[in-house]
Protein backbone atom coordinates (compact mmCIF):
# COMPACT_ATOMS: atom_id res chain seq x y z
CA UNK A 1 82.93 115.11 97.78
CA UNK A 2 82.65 111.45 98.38
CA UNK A 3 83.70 110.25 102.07
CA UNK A 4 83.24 106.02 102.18
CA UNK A 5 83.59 103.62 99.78
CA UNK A 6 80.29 102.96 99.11
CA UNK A 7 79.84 106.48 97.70
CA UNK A 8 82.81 106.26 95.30
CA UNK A 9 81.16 103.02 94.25
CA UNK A 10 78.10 103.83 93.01
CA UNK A 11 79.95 107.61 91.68
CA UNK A 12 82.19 104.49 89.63
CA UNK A 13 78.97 102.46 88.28
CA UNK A 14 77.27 105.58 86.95
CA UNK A 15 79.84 106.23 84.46
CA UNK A 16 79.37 102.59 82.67
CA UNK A 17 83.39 101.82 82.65
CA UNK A 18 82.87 98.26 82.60
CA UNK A 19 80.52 97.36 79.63
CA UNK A 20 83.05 96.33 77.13
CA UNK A 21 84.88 94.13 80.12
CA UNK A 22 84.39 90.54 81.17
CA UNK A 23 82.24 89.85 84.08
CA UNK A 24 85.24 89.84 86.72
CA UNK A 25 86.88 92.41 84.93
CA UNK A 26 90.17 90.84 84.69
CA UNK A 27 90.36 88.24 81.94
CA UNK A 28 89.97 84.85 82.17
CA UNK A 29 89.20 85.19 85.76
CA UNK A 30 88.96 81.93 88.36
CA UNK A 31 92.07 80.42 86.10
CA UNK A 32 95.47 79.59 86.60
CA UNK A 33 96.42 82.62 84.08
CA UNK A 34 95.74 84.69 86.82
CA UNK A 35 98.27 83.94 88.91
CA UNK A 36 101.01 83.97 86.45
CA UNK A 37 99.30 87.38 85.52
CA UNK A 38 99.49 89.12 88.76
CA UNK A 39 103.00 88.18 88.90
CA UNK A 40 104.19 89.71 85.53
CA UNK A 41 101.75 92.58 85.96
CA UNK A 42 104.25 93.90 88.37
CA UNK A 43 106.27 97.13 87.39
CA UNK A 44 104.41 96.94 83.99
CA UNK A 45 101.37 97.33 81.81
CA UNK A 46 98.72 95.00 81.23
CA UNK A 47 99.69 95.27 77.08
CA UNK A 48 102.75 94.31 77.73
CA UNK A 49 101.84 91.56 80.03
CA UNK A 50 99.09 90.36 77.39
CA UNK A 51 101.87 89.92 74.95
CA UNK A 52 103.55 87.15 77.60
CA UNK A 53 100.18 85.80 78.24
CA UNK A 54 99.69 84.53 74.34
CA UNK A 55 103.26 83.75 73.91
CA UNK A 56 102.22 80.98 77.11
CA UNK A 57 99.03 80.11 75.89
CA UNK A 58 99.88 76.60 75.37
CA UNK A 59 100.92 76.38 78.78
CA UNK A 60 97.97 77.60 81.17
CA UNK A 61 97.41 74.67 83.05
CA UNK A 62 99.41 73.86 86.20
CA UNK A 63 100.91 70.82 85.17
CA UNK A 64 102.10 72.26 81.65
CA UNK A 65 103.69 75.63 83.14
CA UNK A 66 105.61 73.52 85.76
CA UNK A 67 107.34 71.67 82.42
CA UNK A 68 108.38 74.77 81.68
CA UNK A 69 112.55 75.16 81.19
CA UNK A 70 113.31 78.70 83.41
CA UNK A 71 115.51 80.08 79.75
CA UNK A 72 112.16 79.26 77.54
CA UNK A 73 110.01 81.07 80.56
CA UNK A 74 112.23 84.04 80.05
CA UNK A 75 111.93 84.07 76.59
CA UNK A 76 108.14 84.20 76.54
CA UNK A 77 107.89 86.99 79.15
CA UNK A 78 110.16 88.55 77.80
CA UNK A 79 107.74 91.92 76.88
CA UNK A 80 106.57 91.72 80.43
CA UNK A 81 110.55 92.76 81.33
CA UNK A 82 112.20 91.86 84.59
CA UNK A 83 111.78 88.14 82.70
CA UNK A 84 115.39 87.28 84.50
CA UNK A 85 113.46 87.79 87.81
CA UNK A 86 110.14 86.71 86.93
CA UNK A 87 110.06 83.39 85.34
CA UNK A 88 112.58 82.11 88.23
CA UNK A 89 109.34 83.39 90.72
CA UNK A 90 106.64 81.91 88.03
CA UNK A 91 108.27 79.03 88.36
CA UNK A 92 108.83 78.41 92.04
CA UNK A 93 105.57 79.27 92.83
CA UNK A 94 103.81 77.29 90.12
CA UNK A 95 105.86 73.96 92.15
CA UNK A 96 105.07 75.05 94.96
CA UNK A 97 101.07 74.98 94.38
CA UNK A 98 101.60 71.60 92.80
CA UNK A 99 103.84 70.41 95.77
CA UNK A 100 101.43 72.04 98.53
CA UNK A 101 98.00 71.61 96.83
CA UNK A 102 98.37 69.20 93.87
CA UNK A 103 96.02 70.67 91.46
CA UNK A 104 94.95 74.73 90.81
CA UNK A 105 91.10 73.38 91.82
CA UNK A 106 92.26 72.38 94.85
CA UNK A 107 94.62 75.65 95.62
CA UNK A 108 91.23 77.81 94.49
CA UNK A 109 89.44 76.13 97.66
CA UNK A 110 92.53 75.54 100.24
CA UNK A 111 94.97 78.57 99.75
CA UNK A 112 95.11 81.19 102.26
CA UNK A 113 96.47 85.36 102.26
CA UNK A 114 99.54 84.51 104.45
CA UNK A 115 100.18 81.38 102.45
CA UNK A 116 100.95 83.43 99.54
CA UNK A 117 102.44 86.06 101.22
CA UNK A 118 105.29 83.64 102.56
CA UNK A 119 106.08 83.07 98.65
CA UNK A 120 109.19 85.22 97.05
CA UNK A 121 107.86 88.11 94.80
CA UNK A 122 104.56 88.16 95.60
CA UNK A 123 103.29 91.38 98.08
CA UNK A 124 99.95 92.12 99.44
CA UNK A 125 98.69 93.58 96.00
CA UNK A 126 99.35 90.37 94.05
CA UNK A 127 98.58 88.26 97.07
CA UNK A 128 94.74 90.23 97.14
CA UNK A 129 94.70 89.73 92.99
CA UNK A 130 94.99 85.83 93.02
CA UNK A 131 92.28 85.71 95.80
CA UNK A 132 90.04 87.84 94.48
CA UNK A 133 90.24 87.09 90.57
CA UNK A 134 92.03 83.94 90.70
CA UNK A 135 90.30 81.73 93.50
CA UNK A 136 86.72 84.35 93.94
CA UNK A 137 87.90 85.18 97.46
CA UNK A 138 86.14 88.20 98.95
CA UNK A 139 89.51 90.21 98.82
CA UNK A 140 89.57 93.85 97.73
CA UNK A 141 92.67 94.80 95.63
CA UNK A 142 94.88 97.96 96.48
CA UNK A 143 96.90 99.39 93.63
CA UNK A 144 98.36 102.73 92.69
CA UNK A 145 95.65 103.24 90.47
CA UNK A 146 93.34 103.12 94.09
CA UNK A 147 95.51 105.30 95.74
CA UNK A 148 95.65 108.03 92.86
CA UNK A 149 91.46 107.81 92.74
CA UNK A 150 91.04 108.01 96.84
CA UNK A 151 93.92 111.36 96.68
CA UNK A 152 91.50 113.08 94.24
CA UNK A 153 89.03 113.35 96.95
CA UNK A 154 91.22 114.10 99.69
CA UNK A 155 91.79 110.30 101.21
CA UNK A 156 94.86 109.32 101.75
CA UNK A 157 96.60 106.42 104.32
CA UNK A 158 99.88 105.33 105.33
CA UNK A 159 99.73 101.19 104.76
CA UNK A 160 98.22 99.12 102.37
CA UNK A 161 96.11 97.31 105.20
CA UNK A 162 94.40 101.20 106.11
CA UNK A 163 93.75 101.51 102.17
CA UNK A 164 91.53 98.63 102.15
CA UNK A 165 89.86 98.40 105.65
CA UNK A 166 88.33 101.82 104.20
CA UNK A 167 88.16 100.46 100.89
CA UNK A 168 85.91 96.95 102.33
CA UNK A 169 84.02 98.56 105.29
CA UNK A 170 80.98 100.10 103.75
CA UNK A 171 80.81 97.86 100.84
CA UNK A 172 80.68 94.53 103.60
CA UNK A 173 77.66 96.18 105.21
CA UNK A 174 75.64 96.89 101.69
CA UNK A 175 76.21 93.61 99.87
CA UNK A 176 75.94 90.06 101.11
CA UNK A 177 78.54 87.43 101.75
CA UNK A 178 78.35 85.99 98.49
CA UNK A 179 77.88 89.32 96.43
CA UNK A 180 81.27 90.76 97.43
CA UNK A 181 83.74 88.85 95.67
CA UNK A 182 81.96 90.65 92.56
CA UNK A 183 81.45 93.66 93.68
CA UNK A 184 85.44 94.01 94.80
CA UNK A 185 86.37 92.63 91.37
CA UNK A 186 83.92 95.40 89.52
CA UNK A 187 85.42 98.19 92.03
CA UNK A 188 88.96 97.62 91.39
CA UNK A 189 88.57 97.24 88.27
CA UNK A 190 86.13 100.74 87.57
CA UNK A 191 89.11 102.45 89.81
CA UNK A 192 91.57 101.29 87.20
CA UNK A 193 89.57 101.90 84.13
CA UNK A 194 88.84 105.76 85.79
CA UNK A 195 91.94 106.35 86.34
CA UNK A 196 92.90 105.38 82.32
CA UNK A 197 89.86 107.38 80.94
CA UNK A 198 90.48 110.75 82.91
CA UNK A 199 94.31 110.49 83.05
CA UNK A 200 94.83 110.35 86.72
């Protein structure tokens, strides 16, 4: 039985779940599509949420999704569902990074955790899933997926905050500084692809 998160790690990278999967596992990582993606990832799938994603293709960029009209942003996200609370969220924070940062470069570098935590719909999860895929923050994301894996050898916590402490400790004293952004990308995103294959 595995007992730190280093073990469950390396029990992750011996069963080769990421080889068909970009480098940061989630797609088109260290891009504004990131953050609109950890928004409409909430409550559902990623297929339905790649169905939203190409119907906004043509408006990835800051400056383009901000131009946006809040009935046409419903319309698009439409297979992501909750669109009537969504694309008023999407929207809001997308001026809000313009208004606060002026360009998604410049949010990458400045933004912080509590920043986006202050912002309406987004929690800790989606908070950890724009730093860590969105601006290559060393931020380890917590999901259900996470918590499902960790119960299957006995670990469980009460808060989000306990889930990752445990999740970060042992991994922060076998990689370096500028190694762990990767390495908490590749982890969450083995956890999720485990829990897919086997059924969790």
């Amino acid at each position: 039985m595995y007992s730190n998160s280093l073990e469950i790690y390396n029990f992750l990278q011996e069963k080769s779940l990421l080889q068909n999967s970009p480098k940061q596992w989630w797609p088109n990582a260290g891009t504004f599509e990131v953050v609109v993606g950890a928004i409409l990832t909430q409550n559902t799938t990623w297929k339905n949420v790649e169905k939203s994603l190409k119907n906004l293709k043509n408006y990835m960029d800051l400056d383009a999704f901000t131009s946006l009209h809040v009935k046409v942003l419903k319309e698009q996200i439409r297979p992501s569902g909750f669109y009537n609370q969504k694309a008023p969220r999407l929207l809001a924070l997308a001026a809000n990074i313009k208004n606060e940062f002026h360009d998604f470069e410049t949010f990458q570098q400045e933004v912080t955790r509590e920043w986006l935590l202050l912002q309406k719909g987004i929690g800790e999860e989606s908070a950890d899933a724009i730093l860590c895929y969105g601006c290559f923050r060393n931020e380890m994301v917590v999901d259900s997926y996470t918590k499902r894996l960790l119960k299957t050898f006995d670990i469980e916590f009460k808060s989000y905050k306990q889930y990752k402490e445990f999740l970060q400790y042992d991994l922060e004293k076998a990689f370096t500084c500028k190694e762990l952004n990767l390495v908490y990308s590749r982890f969450h995103g083995m956890i999720v692809e485990y829990n897919k294959l086997y059924k969790l």
